[in-house]
C-alpha atoms as a PDB file:
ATOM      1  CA  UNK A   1      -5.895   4.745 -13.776  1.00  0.00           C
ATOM      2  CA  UNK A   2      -2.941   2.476 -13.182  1.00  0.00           C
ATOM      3  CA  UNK A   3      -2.224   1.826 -16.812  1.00  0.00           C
ATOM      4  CA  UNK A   4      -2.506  -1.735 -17.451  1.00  0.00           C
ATOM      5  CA  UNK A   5      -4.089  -2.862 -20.622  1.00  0.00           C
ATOM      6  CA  UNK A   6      -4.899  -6.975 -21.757  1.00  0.00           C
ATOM      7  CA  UNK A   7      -1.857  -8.616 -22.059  1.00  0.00           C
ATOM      8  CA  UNK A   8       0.469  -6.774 -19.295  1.00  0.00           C
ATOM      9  CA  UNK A   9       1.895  -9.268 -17.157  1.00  0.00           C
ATOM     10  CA  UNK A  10       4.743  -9.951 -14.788  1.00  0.00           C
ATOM     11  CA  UNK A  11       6.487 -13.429 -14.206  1.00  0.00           C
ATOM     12  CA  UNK A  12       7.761 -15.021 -10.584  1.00  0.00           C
ATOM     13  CA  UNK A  13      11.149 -16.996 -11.223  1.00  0.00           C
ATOM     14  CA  UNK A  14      13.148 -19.030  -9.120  1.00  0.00           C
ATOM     15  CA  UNK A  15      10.140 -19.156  -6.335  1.00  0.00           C
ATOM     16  CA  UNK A  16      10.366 -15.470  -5.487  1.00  0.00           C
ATOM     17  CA  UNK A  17      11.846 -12.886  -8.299  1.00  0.00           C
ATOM     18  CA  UNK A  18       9.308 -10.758  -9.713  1.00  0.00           C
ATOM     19  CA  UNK A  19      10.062  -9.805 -13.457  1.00  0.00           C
ATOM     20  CA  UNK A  20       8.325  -7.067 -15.279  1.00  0.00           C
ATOM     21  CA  UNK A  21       9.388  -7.348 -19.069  1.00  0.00           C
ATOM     22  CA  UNK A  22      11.452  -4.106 -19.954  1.00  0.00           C
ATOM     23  CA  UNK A  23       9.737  -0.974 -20.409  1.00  0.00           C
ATOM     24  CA  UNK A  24       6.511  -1.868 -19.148  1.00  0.00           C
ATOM     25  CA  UNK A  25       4.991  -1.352 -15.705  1.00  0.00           C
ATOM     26  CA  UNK A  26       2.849  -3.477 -13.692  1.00  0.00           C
ATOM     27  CA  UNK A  27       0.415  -1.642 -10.497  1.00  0.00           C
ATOM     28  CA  UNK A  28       1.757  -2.688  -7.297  1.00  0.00           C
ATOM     29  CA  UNK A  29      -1.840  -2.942  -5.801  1.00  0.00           C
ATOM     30  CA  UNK A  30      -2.134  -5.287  -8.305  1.00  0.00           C
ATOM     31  CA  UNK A  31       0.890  -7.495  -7.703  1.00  0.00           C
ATOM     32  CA  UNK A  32      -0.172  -7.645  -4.086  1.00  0.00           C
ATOM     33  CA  UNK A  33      -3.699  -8.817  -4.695  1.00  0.00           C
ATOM     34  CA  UNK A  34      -1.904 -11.745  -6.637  1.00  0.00           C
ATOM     35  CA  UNK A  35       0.870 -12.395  -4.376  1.00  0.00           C
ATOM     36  CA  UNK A  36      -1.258 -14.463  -1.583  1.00  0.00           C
ATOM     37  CA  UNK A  37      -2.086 -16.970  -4.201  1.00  0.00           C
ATOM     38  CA  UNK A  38       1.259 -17.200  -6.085  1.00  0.00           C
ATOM     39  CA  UNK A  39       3.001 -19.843  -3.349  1.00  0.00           C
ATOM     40  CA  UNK A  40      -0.151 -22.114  -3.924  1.00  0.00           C
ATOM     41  CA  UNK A  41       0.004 -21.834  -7.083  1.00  0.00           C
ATOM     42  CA  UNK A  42       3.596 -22.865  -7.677  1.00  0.00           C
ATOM     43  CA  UNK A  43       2.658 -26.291  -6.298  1.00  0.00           C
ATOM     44  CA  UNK A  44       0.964 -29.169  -7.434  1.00  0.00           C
ATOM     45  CA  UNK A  45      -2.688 -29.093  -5.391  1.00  0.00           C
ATOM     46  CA  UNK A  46      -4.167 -32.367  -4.815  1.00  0.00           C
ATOM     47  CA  UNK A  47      -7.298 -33.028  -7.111  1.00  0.00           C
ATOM     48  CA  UNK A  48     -10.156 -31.107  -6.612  1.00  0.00           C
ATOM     49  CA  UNK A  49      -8.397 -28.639  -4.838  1.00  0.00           C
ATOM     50  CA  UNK A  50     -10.141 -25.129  -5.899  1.00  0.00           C
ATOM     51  CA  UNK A  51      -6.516 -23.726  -6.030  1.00  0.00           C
ATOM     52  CA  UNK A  52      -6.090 -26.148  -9.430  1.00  0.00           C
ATOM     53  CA  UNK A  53      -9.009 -24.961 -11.194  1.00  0.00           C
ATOM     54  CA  UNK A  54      -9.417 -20.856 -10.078  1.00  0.00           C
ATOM     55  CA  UNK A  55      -6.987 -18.774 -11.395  1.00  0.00           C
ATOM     56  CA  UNK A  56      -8.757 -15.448 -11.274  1.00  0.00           C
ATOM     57  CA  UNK A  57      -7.592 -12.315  -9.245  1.00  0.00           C
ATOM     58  CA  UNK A  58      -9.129  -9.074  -8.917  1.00  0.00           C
ATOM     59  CA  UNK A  59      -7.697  -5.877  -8.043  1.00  0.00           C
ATOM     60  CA  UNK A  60      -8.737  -4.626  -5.048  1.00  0.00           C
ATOM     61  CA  UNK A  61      -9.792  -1.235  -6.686  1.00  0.00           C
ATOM     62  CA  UNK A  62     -13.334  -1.636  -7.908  1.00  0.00           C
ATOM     63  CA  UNK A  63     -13.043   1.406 -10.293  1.00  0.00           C
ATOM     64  CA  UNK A  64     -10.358  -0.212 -12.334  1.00  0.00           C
ATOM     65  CA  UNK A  65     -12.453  -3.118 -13.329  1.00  0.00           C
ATOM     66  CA  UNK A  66      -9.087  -5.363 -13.744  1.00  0.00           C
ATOM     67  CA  UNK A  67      -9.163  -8.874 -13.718  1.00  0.00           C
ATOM     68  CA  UNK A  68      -5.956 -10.799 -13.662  1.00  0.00           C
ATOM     69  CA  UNK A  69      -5.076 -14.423 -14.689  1.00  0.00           C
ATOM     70  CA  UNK A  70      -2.663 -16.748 -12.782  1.00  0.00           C
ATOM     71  CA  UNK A  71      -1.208 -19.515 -15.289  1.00  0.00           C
ATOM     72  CA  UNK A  72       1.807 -21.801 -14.726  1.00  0.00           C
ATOM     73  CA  UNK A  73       4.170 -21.988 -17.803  1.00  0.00           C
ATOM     74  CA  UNK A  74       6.815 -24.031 -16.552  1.00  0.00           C
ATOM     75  CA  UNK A  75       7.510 -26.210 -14.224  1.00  0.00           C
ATOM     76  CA  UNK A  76      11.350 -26.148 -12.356  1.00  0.00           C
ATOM     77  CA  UNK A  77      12.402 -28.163  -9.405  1.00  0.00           C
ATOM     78  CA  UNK A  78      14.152 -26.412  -6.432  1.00  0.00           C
ATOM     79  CA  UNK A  79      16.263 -28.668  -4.380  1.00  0.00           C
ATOM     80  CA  UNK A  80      14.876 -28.258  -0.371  1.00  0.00           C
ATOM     81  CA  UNK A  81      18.278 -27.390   0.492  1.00  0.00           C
ATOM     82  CA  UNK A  82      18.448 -24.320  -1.564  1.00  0.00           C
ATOM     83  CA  UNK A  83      15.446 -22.871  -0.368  1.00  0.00           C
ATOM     84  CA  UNK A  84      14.960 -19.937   2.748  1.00  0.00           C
END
């Protein structure tokens, strides 16, 4: 129903800009299933943390059966000052 197929994806940059590569689409329902995890995730946990090892989100529509990853592929440091 919403379209996605393995492999779509969308990228946070600079701590808060969401970026959908061009001509593609990405559900909304989706992104907001993801987005209370996506702060954690941007920071180092401390070990053994279960933030460090899960990485799994679901949409929150059974009938679309979609499963998304969260994975870090850089790391960037933001100067405190800089930040809202």
């Amino acid at each position: 129903m919403c379209g996605l197929a393995v492999g779509d994806y969308f990228e946070v940059t600079e701590s808060s800009r969401v970026r959908i590569p061009d001509g593609r689409h990405f559900c909304m329902f989706a992104i907001a299933a993801a987005l209370p995890l996506l702060a954690a995730k941007q920071r180092k946990q401390p070990a053994g943390d279960w933030m460090e090892k899960d990485s799994l989100v679901a949409c929150p529509d059974p009938d679309e059966r979609l499963v998304m990853r969260i994975e870090r592929i850089r790391r960037r440091r933001i100067p405190t000052e800089v930040l809202t």
